[in-house]
C-alpha atoms as a PDB file:
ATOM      1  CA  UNK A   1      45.987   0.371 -27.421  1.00  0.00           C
ATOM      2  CA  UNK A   2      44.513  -0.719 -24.089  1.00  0.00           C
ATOM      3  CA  UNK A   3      45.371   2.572 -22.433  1.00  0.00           C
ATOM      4  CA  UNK A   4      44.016   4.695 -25.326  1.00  0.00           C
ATOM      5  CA  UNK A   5      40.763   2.942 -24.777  1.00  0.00           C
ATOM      6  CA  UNK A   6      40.402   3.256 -21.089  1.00  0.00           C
ATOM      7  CA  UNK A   7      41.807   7.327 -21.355  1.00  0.00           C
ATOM      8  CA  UNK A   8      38.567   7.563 -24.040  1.00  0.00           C
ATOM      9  CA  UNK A   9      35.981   5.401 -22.191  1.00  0.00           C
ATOM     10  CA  UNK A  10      36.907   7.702 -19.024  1.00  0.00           C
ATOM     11  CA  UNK A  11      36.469  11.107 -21.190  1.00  0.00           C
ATOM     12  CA  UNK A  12      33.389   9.868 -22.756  1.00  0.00           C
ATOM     13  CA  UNK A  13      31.810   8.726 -19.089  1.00  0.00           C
ATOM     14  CA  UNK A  14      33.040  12.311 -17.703  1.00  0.00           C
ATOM     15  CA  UNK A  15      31.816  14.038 -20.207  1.00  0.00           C
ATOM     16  CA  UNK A  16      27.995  12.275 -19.521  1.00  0.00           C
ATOM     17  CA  UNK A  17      28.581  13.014 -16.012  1.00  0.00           C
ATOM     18  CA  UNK A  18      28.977  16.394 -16.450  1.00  0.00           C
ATOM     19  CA  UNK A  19      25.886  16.681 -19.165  1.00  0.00           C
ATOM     20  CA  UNK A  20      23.594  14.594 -17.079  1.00  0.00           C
ATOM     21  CA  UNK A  21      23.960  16.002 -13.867  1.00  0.00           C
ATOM     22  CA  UNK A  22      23.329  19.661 -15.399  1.00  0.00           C
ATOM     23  CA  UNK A  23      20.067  19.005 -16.516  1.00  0.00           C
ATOM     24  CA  UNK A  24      18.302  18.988 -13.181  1.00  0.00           C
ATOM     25  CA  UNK A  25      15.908  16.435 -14.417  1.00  0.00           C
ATOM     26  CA  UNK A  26      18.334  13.207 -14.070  1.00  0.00           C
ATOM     27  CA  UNK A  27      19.654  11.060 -11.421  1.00  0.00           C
ATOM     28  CA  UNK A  28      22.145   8.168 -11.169  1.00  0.00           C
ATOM     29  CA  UNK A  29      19.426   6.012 -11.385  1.00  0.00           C
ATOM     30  CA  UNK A  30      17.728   6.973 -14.079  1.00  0.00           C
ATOM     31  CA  UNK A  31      15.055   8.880 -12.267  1.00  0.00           C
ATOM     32  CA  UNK A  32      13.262  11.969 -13.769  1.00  0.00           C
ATOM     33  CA  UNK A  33      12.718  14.019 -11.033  1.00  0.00           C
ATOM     34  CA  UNK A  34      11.584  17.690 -11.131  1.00  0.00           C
ATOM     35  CA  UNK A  35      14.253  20.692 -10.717  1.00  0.00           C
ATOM     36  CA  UNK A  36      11.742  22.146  -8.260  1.00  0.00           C
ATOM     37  CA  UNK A  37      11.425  19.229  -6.085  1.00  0.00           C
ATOM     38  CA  UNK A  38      13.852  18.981  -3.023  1.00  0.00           C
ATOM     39  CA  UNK A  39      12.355  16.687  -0.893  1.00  0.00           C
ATOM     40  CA  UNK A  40       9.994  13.568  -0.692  1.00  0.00           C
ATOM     41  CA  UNK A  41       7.719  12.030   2.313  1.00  0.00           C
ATOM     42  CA  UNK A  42       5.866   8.655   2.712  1.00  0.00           C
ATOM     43  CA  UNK A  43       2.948   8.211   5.040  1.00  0.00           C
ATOM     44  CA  UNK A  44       3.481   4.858   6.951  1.00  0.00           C
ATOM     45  CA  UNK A  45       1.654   2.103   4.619  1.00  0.00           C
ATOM     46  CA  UNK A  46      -1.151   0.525   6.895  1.00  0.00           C
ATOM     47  CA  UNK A  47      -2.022  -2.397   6.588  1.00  0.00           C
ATOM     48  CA  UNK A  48      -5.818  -3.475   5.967  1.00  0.00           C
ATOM     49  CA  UNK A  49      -5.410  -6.608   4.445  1.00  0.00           C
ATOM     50  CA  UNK A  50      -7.576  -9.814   5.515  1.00  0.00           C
ATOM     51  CA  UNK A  51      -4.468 -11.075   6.997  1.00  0.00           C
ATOM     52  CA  UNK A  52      -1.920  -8.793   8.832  1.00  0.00           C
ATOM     53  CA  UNK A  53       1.919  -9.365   8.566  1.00  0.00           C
ATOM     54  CA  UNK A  54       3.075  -7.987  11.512  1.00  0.00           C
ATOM     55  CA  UNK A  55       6.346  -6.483  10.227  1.00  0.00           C
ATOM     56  CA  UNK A  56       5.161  -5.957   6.306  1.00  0.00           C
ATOM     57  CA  UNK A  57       3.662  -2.163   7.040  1.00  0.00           C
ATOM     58  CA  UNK A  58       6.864  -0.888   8.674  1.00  0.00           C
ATOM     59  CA  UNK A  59       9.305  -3.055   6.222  1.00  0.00           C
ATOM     60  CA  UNK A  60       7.636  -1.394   3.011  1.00  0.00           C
ATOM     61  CA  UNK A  61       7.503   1.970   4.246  1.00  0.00           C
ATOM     62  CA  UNK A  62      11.283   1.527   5.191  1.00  0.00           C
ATOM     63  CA  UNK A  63      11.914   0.302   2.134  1.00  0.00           C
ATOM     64  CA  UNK A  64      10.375   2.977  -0.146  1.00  0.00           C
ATOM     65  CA  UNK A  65      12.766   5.660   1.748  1.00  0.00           C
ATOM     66  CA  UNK A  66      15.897   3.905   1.453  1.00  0.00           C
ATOM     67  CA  UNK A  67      15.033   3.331  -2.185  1.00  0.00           C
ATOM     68  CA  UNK A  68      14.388   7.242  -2.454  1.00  0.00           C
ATOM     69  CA  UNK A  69      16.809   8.232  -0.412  1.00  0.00           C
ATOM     70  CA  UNK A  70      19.819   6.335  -2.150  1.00  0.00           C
ATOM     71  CA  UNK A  71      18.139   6.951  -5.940  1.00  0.00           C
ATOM     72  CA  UNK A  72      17.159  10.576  -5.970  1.00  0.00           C
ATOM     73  CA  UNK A  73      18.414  13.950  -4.833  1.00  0.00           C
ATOM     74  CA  UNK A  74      15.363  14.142  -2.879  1.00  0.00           C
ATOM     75  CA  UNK A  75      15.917  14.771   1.134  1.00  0.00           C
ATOM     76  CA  UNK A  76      13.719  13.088   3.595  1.00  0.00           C
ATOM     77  CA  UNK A  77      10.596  15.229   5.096  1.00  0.00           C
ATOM     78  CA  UNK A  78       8.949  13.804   7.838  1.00  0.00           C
ATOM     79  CA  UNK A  79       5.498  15.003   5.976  1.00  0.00           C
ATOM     80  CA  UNK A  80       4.318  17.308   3.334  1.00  0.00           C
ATOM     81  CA  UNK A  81       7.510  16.581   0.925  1.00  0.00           C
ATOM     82  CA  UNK A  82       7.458  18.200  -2.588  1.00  0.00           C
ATOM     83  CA  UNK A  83       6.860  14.619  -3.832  1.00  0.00           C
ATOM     84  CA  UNK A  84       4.421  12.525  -1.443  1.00  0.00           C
ATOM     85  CA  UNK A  85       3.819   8.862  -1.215  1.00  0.00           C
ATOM     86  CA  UNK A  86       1.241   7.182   1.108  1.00  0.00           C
ATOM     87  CA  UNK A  87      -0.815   4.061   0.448  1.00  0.00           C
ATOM     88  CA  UNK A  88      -2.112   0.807   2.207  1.00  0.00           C
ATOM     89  CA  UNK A  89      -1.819  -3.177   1.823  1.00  0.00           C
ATOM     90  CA  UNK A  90      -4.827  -4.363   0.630  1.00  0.00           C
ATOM     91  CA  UNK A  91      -3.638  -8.168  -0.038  1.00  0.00           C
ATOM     92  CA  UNK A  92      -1.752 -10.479   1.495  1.00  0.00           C
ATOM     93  CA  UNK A  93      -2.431 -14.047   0.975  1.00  0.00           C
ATOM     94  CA  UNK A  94      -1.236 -17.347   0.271  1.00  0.00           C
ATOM     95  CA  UNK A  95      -2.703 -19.802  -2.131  1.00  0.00           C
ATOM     96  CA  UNK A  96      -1.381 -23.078  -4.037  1.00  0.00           C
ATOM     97  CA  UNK A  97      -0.523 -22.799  -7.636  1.00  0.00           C
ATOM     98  CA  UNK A  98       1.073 -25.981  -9.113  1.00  0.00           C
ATOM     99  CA  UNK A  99       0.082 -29.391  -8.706  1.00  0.00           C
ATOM    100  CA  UNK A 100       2.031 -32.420  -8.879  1.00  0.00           C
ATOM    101  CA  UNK A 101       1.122 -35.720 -10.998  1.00  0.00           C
ATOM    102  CA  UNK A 102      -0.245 -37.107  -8.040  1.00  0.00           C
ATOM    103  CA  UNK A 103      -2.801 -34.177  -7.154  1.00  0.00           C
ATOM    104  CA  UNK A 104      -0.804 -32.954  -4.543  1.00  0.00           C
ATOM    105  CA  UNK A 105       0.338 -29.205  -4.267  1.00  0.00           C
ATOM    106  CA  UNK A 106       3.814 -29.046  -4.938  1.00  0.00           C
ATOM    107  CA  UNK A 107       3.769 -24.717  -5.111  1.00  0.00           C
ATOM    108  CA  UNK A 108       2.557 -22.119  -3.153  1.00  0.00           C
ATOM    109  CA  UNK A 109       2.105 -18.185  -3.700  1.00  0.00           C
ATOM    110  CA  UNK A 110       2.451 -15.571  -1.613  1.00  0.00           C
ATOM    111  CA  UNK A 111       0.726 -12.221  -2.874  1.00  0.00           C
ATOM    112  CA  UNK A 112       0.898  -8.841  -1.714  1.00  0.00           C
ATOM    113  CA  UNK A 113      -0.710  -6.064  -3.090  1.00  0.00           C
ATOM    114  CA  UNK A 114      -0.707  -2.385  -2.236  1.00  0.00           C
ATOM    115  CA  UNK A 115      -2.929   0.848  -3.214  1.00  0.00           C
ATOM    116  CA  UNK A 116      -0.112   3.750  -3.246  1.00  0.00           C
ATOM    117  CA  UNK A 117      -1.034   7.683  -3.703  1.00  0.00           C
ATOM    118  CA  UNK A 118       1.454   9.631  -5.198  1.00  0.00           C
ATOM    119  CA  UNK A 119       1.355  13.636  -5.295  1.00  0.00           C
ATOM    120  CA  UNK A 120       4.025  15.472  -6.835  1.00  0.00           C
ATOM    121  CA  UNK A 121       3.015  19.100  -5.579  1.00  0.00           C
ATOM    122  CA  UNK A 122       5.628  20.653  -8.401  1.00  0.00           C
ATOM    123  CA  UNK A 123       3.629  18.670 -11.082  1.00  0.00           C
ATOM    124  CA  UNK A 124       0.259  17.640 -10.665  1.00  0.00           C
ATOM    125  CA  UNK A 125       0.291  15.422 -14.027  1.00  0.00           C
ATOM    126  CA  UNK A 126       2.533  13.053 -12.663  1.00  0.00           C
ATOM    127  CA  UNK A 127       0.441  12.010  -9.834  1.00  0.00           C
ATOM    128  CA  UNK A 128      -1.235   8.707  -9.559  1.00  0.00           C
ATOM    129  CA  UNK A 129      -3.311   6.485  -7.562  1.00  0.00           C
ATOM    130  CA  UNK A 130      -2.560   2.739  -8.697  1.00  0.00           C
ATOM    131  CA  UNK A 131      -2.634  -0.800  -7.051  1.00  0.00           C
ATOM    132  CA  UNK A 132       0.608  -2.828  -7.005  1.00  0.00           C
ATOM    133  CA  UNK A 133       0.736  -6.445  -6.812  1.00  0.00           C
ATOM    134  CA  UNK A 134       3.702  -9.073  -7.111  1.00  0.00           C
ATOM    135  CA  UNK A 135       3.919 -12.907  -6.285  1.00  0.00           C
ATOM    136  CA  UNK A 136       6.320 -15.007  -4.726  1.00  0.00           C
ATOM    137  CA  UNK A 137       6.414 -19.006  -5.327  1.00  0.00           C
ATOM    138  CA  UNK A 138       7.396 -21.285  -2.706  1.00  0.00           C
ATOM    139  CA  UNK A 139       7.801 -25.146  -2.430  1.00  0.00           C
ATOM    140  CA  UNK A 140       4.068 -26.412  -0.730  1.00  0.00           C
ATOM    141  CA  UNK A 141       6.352 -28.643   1.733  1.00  0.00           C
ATOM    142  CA  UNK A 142       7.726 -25.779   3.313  1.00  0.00           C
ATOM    143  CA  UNK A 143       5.603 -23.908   6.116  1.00  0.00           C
ATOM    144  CA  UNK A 144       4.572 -20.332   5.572  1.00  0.00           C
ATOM    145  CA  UNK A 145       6.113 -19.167   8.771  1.00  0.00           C
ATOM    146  CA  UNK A 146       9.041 -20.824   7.793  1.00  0.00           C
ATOM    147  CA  UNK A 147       9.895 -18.870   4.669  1.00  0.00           C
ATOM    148  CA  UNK A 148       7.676 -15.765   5.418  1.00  0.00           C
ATOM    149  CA  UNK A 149      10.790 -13.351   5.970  1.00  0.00           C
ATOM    150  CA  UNK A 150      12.493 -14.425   3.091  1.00  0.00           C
ATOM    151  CA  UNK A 151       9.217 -13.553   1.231  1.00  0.00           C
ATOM    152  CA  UNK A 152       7.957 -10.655   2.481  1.00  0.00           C
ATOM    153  CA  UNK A 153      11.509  -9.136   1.572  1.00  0.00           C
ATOM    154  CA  UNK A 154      11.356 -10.245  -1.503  1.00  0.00           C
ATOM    155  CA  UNK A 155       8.320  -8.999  -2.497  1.00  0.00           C
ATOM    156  CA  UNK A 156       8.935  -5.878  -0.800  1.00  0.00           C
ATOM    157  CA  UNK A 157      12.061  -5.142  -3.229  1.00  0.00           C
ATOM    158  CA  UNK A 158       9.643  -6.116  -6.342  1.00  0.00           C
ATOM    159  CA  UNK A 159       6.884  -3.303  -4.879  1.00  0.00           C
ATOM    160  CA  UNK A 160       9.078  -0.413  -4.171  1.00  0.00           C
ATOM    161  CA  UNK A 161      11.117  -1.018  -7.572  1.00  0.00           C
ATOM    162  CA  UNK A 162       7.646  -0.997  -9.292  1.00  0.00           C
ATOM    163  CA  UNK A 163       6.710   2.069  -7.275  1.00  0.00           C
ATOM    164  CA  UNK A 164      10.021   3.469  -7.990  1.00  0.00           C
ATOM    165  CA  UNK A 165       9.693   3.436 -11.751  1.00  0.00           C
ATOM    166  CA  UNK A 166       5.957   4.341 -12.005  1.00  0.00           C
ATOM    167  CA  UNK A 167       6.655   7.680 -10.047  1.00  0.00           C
ATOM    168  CA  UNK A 168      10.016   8.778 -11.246  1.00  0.00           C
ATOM    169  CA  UNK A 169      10.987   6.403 -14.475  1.00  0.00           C
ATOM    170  CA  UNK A 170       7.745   6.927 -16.150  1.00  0.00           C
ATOM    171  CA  UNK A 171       7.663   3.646 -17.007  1.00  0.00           C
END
């Protein structure tokens, strides 16, 4: 019975495979991506927040090609891609959030937000202009420079997924 099952699961998955990956419009990931576009290029992010991360242009613009690169069919350009992404941090602070019983800060947040441009040159409706923002909490008896890595990457995976779905999951 077990081995009927797994023979069926296996034509049924195949048989997806085979349907989705005609279509020109799908990827692994989900992603609808145009039959026309081939390739993809993002502008370095600058950063002209109040307060500069050194390392948070260069780790979001990394991040936004891996994320392309690994979840589309779309090849790297270094400029003028079929699809285009370029954008700036406007935000990057840190501010407490919760207080303890005893009026003390017990949580901090670090914010990040970032204006992206997106031009799909194959379909002008899809392209967008839009401000990102996520948060990331962290216990107020820690220091900043102390857990600023650890936060900066994980806001950076929140921004690119977000960027990620508005350009190519229409979500």
């Amino acid at each position: 019975m077990r081995a009927v099952f797994i023979q069926l699961f296996l034509l049924v998955s195949a048989g997806w495979c085979i349907t989705l990956s005609g279509c020109g419009f799908y990827s692994h990931s989900g992603a609808s991506v145009s039959p026309d576009a081939k390739t993809f290029s993002v502008e370095y992010i600058q950063n002209l927040a109040s307060i500069v991360q050194p390392t948070l242009s260069q780790v979001l613009t990394e991040k936004l090609k891996r994320k392309f690169i690994n979840e589309t069919q779309l090849k790297l350009a270094q400029s003028n891609g079929d699809v285009r992404f370029s954008g700036k941090i406007i935000d990057y602070r840190t501010a407490p959030v919760g207080v303890q019983g005893n009026q003390q800060n017990a949580v901090n947040q670090l914010t990040i937000g970032v204006e992206i441009t997106y031009e799909n040159t194959k379909d002008e409706k899809q392209n967008f202009k839009q401000v990102f923002s996520t948060f990331v909490n962290y216990p107020a008896d820690q220091n900043l420079a102390a857990v600023e890595n650890q936060l900066v990457q994980t806001a950076t995976d929140q921004l690119v997924t977000d960027i990620f779905n508005k350009a190519f999951i229409n979500w």
